[in-house]
PDB file of N, CA and C in Angstrom:
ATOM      1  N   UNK A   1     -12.609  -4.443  -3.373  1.00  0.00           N
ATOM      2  CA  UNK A   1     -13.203  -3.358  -2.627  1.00  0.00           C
ATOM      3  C   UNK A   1     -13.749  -3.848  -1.291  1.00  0.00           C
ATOM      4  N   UNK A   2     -14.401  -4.823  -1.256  1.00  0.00           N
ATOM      5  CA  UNK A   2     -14.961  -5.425  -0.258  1.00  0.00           C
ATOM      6  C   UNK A   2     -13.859  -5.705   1.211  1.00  0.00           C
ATOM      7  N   UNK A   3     -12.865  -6.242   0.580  1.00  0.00           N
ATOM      8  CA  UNK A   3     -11.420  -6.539   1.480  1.00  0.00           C
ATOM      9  C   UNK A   3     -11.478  -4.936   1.668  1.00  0.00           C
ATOM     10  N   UNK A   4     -11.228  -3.981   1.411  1.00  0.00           N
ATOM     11  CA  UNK A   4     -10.599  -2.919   1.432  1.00  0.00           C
ATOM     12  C   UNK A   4     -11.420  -2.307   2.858  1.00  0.00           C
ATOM     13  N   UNK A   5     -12.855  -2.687   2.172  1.00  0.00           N
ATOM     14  CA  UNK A   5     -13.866  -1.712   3.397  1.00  0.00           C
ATOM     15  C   UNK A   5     -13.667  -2.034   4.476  1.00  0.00           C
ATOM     16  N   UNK A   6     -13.303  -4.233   5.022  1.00  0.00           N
ATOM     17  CA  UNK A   6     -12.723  -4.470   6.191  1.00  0.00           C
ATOM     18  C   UNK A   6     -11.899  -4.434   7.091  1.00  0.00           C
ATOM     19  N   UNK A   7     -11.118  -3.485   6.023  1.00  0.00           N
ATOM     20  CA  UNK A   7      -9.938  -2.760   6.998  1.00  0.00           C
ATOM     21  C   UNK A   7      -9.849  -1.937   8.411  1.00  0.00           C
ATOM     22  N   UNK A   8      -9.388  -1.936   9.465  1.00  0.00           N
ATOM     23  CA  UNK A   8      -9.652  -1.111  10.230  1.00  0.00           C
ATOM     24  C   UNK A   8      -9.294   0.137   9.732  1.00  0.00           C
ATOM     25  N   UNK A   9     -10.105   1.267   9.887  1.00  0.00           N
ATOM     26  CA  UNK A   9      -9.716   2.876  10.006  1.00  0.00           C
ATOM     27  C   UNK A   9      -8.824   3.833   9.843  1.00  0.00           C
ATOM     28  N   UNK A  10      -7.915   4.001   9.075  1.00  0.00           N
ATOM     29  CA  UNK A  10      -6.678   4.798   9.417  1.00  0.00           C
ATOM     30  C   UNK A  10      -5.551   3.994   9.942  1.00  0.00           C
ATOM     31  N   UNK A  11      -5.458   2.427   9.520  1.00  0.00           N
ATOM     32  CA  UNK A  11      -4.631   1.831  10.250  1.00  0.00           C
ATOM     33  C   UNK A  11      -3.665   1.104   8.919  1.00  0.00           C
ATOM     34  N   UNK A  12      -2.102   1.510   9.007  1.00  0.00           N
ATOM     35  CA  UNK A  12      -1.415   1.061   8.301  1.00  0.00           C
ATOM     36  C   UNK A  12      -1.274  -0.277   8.097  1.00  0.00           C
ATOM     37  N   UNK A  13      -1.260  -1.156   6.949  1.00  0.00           N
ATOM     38  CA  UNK A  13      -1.071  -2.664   6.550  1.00  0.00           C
ATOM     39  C   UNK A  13       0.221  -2.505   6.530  1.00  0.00           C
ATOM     40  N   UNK A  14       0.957  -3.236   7.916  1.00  0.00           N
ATOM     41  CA  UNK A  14       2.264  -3.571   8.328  1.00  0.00           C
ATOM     42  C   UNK A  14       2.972  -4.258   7.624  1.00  0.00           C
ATOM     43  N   UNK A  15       2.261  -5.702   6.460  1.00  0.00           N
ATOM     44  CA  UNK A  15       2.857  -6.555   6.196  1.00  0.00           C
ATOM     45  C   UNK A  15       3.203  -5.916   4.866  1.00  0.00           C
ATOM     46  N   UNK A  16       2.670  -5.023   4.230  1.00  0.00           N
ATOM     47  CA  UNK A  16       2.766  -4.466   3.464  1.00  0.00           C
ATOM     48  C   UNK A  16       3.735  -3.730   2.788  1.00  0.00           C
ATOM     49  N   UNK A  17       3.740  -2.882   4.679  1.00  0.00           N
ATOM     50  CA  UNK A  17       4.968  -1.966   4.473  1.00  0.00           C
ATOM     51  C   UNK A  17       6.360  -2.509   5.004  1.00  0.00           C
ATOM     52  N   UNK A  18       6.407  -4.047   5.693  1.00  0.00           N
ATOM     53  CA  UNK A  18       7.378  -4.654   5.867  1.00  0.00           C
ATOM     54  C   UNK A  18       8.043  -5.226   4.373  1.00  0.00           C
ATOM     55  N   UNK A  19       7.282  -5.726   3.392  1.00  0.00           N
ATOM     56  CA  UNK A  19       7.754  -6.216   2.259  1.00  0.00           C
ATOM     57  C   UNK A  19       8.459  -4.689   1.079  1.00  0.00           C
ATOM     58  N   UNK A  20       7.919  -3.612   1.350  1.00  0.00           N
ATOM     59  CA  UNK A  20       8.656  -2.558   0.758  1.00  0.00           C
ATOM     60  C   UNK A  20       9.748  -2.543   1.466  1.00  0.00           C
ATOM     61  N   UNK A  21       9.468  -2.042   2.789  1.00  0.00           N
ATOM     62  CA  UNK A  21      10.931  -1.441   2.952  1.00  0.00           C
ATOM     63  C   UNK A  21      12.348  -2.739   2.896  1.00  0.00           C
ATOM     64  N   UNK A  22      11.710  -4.201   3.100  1.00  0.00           N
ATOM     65  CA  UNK A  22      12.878  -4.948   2.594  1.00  0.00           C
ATOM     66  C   UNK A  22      13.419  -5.393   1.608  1.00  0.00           C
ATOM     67  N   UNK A  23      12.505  -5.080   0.304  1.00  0.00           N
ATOM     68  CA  UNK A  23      12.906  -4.582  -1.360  1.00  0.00           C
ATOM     69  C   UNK A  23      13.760  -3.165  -1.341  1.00  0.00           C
ATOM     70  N   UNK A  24      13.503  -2.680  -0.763  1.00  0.00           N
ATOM     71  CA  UNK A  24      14.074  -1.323  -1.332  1.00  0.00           C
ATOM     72  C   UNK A  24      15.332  -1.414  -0.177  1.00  0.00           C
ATOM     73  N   UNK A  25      15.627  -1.998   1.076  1.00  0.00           N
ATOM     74  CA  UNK A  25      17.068  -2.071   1.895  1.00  0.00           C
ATOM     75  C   UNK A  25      18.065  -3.480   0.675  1.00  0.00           C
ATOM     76  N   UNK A  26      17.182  -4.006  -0.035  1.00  0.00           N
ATOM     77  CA  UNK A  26      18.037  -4.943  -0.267  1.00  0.00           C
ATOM     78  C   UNK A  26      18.027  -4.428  -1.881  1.00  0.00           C
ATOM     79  N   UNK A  27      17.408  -3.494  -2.585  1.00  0.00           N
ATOM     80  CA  UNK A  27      18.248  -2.993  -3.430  1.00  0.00           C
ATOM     81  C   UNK A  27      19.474  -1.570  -3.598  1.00  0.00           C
ATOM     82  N   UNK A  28      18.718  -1.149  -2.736  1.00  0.00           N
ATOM     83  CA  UNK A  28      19.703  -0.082  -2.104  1.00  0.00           C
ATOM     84  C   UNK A  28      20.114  -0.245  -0.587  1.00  0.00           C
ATOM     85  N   UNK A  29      21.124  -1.026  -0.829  1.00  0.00           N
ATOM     86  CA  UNK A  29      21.491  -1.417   0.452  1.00  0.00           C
ATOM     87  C   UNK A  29      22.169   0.005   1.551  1.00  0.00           C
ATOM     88  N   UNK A  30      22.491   0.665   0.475  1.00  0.00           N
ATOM     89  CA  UNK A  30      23.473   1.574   1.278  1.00  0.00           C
ATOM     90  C   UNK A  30      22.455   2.486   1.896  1.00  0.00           C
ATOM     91  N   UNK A  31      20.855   2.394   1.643  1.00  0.00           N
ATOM     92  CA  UNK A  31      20.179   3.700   2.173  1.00  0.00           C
ATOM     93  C   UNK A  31      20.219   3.252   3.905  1.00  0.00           C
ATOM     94  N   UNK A  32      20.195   2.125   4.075  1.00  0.00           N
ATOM     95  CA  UNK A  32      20.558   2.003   5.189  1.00  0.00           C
ATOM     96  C   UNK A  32      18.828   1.688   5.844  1.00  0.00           C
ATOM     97  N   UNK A  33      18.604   2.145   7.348  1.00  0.00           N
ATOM     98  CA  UNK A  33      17.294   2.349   7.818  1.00  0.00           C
ATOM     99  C   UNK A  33      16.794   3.915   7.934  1.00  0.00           C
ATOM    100  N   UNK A  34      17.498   4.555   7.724  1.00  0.00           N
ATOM    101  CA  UNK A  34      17.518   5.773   8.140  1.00  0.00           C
ATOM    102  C   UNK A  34      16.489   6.640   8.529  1.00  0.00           C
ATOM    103  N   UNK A  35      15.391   5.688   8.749  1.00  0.00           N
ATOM    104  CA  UNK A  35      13.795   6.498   9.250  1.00  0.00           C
ATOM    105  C   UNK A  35      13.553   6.800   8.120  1.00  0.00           C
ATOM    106  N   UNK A  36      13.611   6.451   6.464  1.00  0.00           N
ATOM    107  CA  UNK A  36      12.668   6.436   5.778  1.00  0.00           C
ATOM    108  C   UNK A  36      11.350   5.756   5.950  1.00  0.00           C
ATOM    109  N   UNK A  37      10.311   7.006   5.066  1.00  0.00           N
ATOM    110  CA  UNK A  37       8.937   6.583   5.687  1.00  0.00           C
ATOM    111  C   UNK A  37       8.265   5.522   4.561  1.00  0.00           C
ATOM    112  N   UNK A  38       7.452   4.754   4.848  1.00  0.00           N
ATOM    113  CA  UNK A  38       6.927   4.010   3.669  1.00  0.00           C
ATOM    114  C   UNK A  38       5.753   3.959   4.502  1.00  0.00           C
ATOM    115  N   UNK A  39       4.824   3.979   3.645  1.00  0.00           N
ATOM    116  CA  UNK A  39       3.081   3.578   4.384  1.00  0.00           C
ATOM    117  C   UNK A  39       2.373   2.942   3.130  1.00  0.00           C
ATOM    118  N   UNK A  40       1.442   2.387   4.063  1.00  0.00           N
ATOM    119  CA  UNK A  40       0.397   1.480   3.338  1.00  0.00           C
ATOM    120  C   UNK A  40      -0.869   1.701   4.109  1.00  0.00           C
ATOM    121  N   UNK A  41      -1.548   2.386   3.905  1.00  0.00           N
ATOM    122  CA  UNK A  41      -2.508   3.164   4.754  1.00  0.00           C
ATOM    123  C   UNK A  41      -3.941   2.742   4.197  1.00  0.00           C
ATOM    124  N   UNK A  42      -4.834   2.484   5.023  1.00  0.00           N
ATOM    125  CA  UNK A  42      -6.252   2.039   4.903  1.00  0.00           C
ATOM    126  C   UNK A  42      -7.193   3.279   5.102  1.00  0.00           C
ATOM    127  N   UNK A  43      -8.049   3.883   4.058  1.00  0.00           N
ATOM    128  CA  UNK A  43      -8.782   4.980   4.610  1.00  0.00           C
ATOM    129  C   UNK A  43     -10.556   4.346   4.709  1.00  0.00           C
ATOM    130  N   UNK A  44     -11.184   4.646   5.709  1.00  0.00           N
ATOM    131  CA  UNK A  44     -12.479   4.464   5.035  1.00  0.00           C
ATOM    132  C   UNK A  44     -12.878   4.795   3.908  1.00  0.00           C
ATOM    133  N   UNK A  45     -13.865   4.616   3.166  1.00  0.00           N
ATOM    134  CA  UNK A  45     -14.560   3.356   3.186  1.00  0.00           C
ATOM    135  C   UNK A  45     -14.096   2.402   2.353  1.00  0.00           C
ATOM    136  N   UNK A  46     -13.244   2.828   1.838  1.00  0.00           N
ATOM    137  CA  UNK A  46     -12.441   1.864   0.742  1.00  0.00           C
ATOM    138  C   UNK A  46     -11.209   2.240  -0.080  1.00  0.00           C
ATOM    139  N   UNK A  47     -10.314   3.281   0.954  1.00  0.00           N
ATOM    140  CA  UNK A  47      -9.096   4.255   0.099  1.00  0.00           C
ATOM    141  C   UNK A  47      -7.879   3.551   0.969  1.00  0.00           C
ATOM    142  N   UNK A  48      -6.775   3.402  -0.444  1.00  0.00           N
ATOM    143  CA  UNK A  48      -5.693   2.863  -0.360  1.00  0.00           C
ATOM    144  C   UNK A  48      -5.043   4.170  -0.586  1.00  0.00           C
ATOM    145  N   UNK A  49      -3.542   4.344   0.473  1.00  0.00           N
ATOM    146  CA  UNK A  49      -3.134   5.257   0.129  1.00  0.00           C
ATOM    147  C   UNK A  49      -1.393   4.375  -0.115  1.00  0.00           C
ATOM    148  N   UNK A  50      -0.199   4.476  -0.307  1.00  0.00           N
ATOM    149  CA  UNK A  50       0.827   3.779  -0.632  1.00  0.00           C
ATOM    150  C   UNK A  50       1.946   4.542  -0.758  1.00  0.00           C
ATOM    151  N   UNK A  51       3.174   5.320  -0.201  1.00  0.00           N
ATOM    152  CA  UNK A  51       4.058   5.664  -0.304  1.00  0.00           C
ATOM    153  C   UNK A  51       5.593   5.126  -0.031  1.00  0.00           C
ATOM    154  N   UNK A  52       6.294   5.592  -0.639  1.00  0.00           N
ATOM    155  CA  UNK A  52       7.601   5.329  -0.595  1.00  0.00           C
ATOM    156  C   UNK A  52       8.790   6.692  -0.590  1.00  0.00           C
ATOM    157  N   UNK A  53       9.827   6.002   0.114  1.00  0.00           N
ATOM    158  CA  UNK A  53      10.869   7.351   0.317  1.00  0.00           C
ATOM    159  C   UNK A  53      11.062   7.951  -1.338  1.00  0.00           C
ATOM    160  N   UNK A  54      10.930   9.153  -0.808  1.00  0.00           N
ATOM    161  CA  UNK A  54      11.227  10.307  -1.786  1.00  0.00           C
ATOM    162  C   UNK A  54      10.591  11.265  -1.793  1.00  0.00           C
ATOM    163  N   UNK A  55      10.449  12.414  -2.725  1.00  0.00           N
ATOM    164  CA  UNK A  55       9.497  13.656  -2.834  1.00  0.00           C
ATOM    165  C   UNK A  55       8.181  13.699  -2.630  1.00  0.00           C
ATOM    166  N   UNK A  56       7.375  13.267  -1.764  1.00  0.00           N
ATOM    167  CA  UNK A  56       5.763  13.091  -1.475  1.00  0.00           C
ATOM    168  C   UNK A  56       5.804  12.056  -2.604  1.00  0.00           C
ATOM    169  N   UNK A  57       6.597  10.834  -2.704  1.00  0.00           N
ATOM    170  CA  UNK A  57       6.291   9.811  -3.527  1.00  0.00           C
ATOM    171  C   UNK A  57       5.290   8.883  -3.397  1.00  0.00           C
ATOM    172  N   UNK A  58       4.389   8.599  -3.824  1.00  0.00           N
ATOM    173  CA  UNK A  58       2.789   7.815  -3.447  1.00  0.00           C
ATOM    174  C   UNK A  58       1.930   7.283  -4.774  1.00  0.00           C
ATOM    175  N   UNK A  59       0.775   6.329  -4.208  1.00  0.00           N
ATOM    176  CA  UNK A  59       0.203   5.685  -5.463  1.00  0.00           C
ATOM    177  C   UNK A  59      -1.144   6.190  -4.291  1.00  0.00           C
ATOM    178  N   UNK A  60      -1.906   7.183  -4.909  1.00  0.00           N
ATOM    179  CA  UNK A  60      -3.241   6.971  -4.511  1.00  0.00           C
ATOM    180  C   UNK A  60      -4.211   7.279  -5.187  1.00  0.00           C
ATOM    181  N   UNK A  61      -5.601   6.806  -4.908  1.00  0.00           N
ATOM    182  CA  UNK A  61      -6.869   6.503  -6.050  1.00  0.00           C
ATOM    183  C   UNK A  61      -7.038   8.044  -6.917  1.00  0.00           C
ATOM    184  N   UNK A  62      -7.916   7.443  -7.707  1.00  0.00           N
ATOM    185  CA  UNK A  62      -7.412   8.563  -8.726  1.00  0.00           C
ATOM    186  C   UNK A  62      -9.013   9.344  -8.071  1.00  0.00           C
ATOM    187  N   UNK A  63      -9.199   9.438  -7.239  1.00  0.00           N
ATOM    188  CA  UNK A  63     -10.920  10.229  -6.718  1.00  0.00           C
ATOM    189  C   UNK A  63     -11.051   9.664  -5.421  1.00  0.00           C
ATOM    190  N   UNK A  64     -11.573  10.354  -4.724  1.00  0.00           N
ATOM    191  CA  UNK A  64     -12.605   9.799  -3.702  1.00  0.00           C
ATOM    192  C   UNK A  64     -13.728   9.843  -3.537  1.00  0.00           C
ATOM    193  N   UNK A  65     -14.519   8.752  -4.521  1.00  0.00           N
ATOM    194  CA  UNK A  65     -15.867   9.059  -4.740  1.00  0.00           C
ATOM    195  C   UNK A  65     -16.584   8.300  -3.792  1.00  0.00           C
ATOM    196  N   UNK A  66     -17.019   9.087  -2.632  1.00  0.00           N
ATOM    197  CA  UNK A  66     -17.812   7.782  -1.567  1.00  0.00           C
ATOM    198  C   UNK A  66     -19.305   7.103  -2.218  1.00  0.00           C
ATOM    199  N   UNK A  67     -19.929   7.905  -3.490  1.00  0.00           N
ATOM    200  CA  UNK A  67     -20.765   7.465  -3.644  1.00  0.00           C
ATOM    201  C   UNK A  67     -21.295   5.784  -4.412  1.00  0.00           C
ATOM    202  N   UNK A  68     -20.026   5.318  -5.125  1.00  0.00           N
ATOM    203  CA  UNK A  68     -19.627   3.920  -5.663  1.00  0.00           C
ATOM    204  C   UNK A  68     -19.098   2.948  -4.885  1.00  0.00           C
ATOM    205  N   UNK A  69     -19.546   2.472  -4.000  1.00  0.00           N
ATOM    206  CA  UNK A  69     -18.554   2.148  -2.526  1.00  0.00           C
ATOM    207  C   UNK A  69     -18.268   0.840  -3.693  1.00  0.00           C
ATOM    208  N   UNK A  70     -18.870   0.075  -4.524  1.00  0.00           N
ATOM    209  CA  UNK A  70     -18.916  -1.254  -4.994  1.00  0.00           C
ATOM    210  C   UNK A  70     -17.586  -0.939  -6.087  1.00  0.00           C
ATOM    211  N   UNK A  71     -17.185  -0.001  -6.478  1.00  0.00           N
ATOM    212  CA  UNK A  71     -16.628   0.403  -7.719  1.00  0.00           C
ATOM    213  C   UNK A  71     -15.151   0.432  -7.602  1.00  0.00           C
ATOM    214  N   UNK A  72     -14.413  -0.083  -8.316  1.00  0.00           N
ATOM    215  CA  UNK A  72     -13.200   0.149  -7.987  1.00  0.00           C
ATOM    216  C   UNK A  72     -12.114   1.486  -8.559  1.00  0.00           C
ATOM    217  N   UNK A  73     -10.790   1.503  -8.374  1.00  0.00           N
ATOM    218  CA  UNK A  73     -10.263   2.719  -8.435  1.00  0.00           C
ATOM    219  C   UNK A  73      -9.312   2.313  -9.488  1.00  0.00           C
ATOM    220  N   UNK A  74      -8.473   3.932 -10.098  1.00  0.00           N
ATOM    221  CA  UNK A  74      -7.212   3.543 -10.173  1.00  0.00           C
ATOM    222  C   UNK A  74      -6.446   4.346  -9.343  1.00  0.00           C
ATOM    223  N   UNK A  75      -4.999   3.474  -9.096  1.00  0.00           N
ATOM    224  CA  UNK A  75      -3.808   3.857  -7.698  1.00  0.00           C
ATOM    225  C   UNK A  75      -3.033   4.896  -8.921  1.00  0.00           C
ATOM    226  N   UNK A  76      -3.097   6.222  -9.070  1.00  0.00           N
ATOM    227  CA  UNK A  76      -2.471   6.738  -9.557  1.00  0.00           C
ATOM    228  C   UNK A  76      -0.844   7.348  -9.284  1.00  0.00           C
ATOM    229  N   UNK A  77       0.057   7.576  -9.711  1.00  0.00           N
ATOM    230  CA  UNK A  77       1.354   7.939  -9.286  1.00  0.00           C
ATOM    231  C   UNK A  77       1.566   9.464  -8.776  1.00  0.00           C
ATOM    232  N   UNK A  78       2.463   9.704  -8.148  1.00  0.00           N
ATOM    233  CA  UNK A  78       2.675  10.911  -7.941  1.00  0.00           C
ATOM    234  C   UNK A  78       3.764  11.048  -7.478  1.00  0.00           C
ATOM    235  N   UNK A  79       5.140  11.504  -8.152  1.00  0.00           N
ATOM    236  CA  UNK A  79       6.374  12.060  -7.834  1.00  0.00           C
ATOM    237  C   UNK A  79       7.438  10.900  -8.101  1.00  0.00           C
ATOM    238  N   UNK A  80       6.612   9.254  -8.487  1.00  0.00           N
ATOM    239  CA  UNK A  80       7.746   8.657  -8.933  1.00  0.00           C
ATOM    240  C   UNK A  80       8.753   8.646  -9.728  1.00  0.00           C
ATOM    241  N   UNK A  81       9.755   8.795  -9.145  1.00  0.00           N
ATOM    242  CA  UNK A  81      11.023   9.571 -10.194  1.00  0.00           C
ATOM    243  C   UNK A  81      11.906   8.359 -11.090  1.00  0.00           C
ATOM    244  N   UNK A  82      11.999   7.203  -9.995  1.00  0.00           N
ATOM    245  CA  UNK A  82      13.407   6.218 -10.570  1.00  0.00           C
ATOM    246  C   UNK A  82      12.310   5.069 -10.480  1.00  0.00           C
ATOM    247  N   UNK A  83      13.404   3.867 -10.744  1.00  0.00           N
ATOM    248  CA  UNK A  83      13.314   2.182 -10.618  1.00  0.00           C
ATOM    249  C   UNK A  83      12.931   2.044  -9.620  1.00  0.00           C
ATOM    250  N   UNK A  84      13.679   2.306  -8.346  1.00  0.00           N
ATOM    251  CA  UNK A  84      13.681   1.533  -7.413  1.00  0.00           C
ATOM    252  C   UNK A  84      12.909   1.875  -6.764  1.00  0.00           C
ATOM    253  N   UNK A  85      11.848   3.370  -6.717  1.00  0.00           N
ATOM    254  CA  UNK A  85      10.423   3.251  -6.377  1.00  0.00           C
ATOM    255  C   UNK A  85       9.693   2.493  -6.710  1.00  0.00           C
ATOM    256  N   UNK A  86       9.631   2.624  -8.513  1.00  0.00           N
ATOM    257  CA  UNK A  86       8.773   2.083  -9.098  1.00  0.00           C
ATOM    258  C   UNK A  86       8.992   0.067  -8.607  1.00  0.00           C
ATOM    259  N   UNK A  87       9.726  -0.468  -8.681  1.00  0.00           N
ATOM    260  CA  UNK A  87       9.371  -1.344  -7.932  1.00  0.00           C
ATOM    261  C   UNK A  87       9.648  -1.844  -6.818  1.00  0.00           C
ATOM    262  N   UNK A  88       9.829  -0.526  -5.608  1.00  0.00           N
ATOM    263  CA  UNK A  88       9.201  -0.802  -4.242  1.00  0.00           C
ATOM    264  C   UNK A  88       7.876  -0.947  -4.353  1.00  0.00           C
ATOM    265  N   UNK A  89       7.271   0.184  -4.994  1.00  0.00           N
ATOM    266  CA  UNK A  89       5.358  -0.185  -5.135  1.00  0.00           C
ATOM    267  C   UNK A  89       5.242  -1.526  -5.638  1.00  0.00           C
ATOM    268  N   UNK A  90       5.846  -2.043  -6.568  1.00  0.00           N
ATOM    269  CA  UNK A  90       5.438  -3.439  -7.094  1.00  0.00           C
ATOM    270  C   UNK A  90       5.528  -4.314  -6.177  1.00  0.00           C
ATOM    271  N   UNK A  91       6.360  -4.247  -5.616  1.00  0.00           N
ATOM    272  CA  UNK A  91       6.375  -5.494  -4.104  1.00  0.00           C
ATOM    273  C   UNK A  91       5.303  -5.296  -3.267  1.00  0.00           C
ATOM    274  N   UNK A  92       5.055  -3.850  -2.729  1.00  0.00           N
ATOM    275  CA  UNK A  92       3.676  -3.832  -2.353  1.00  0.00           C
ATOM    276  C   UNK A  92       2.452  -4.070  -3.024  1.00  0.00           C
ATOM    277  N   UNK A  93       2.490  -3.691  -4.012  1.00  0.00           N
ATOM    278  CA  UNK A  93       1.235  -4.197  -4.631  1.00  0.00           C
ATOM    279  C   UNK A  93       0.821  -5.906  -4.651  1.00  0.00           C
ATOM    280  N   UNK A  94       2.259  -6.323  -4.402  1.00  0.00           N
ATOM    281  CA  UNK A  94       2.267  -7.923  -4.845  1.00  0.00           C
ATOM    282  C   UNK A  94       1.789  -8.481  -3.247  1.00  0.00           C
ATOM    283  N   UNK A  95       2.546  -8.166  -2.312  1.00  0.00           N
ATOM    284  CA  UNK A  95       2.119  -8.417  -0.936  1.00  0.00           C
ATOM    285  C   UNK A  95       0.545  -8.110  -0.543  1.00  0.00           C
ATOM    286  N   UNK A  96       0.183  -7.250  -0.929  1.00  0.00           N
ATOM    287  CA  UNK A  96      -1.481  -6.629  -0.922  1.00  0.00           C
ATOM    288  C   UNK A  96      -2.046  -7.332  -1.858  1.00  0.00           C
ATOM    289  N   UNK A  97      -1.781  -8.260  -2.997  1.00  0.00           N
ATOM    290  CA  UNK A  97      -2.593  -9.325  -3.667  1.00  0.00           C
ATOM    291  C   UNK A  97      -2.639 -10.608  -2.812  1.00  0.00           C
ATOM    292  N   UNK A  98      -1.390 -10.921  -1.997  1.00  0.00           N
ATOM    293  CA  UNK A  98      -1.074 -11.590  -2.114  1.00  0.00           C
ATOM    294  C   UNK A  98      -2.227 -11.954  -0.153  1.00  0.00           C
ATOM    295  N   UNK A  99      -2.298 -10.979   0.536  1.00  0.00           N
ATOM    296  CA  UNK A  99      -3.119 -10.660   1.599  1.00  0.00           C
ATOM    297  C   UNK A  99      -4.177 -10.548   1.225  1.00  0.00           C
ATOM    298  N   UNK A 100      -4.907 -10.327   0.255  1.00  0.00           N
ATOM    299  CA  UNK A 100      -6.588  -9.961  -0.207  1.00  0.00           C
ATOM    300  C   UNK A 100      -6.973 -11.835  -0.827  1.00  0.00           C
ATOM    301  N   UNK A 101      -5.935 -12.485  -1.075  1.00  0.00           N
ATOM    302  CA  UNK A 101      -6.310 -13.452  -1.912  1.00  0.00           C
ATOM    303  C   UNK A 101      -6.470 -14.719  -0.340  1.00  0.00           C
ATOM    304  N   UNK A 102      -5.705 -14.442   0.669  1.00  0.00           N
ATOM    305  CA  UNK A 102      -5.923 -15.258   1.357  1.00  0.00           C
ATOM    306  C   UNK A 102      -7.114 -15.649   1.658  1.00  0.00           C
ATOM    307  N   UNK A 103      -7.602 -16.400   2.241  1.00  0.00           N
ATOM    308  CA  UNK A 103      -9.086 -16.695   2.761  1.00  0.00           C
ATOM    309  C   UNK A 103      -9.226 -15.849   3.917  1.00  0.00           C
ATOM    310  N   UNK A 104      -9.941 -15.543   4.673  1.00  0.00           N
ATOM    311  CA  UNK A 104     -10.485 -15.080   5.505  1.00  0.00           C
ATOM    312  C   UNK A 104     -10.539 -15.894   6.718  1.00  0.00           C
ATOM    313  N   UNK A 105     -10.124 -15.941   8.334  1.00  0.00           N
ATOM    314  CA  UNK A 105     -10.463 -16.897   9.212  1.00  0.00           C
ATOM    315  C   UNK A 105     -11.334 -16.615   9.571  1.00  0.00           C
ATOM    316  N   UNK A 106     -12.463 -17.749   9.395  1.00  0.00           N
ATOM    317  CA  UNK A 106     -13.689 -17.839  10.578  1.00  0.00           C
ATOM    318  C   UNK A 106     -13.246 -18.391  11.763  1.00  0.00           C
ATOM    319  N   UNK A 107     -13.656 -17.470  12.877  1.00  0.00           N
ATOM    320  CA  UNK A 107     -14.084 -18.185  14.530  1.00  0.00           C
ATOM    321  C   UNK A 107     -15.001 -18.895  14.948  1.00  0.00           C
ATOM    322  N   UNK A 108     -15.283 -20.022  15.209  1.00  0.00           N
ATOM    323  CA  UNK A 108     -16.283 -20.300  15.334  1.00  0.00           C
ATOM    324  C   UNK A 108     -16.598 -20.340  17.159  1.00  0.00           C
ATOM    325  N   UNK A 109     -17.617 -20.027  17.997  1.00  0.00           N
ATOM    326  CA  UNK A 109     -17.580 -20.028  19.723  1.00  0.00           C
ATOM    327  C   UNK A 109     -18.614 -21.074  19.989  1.00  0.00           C
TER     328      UNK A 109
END
């Protein structure tokens, strides 16, 4: 949660959504690029939002309770139909462990 709150604002985690969309071109190669959308979206104060191509396909918290800022969520599903959603989200989820676990750089001036 703490990682989550340091997120900037409304600002998509790129690396995030770079590791989906190159799971899902390299299992379905034939979808091509075709301006499918994928996001990995940061909301204040601590909301993950996560989609992938298809029918409003997405993993987001199961509430937005601002009053638990310390508390964590669950990423609930919505409209996942097949496999190859289900693990496009897994690659993201794995890339977003895999970014929260890094250390943090200090600057020092």
């Amino acid at each position: 949660m703490q990682w989550l709150a340091l997120q900037p604002h409304d600002k998509h985690l790129q690396p995030v959504i770079d590791s989906m969309r190159a799971v899902h071109n390299y299992m379905w190669p034939k979808s091509g690029n075709y301006g499918y959308r994928f996001g990995a979206l940061c909301r204040n104060p601590k909301w993950l939002n996560l989609d992938v191509p298809g029918d409003a396909c997405g993993l987001d918290p199961d509430n937005y309770n601002d009053s638990d800022l310390d508390v964590g969520y669950k990423l609930v599903p919505h409209n996942i139909d097949s496999p190859l959603q289900q693990l496009t989200f897994l690659v993201g989820l794995a890339k977003l462990h895999d970014m929260m676990s890094k250390k943090p750089v200090v600057c020092v001036v």
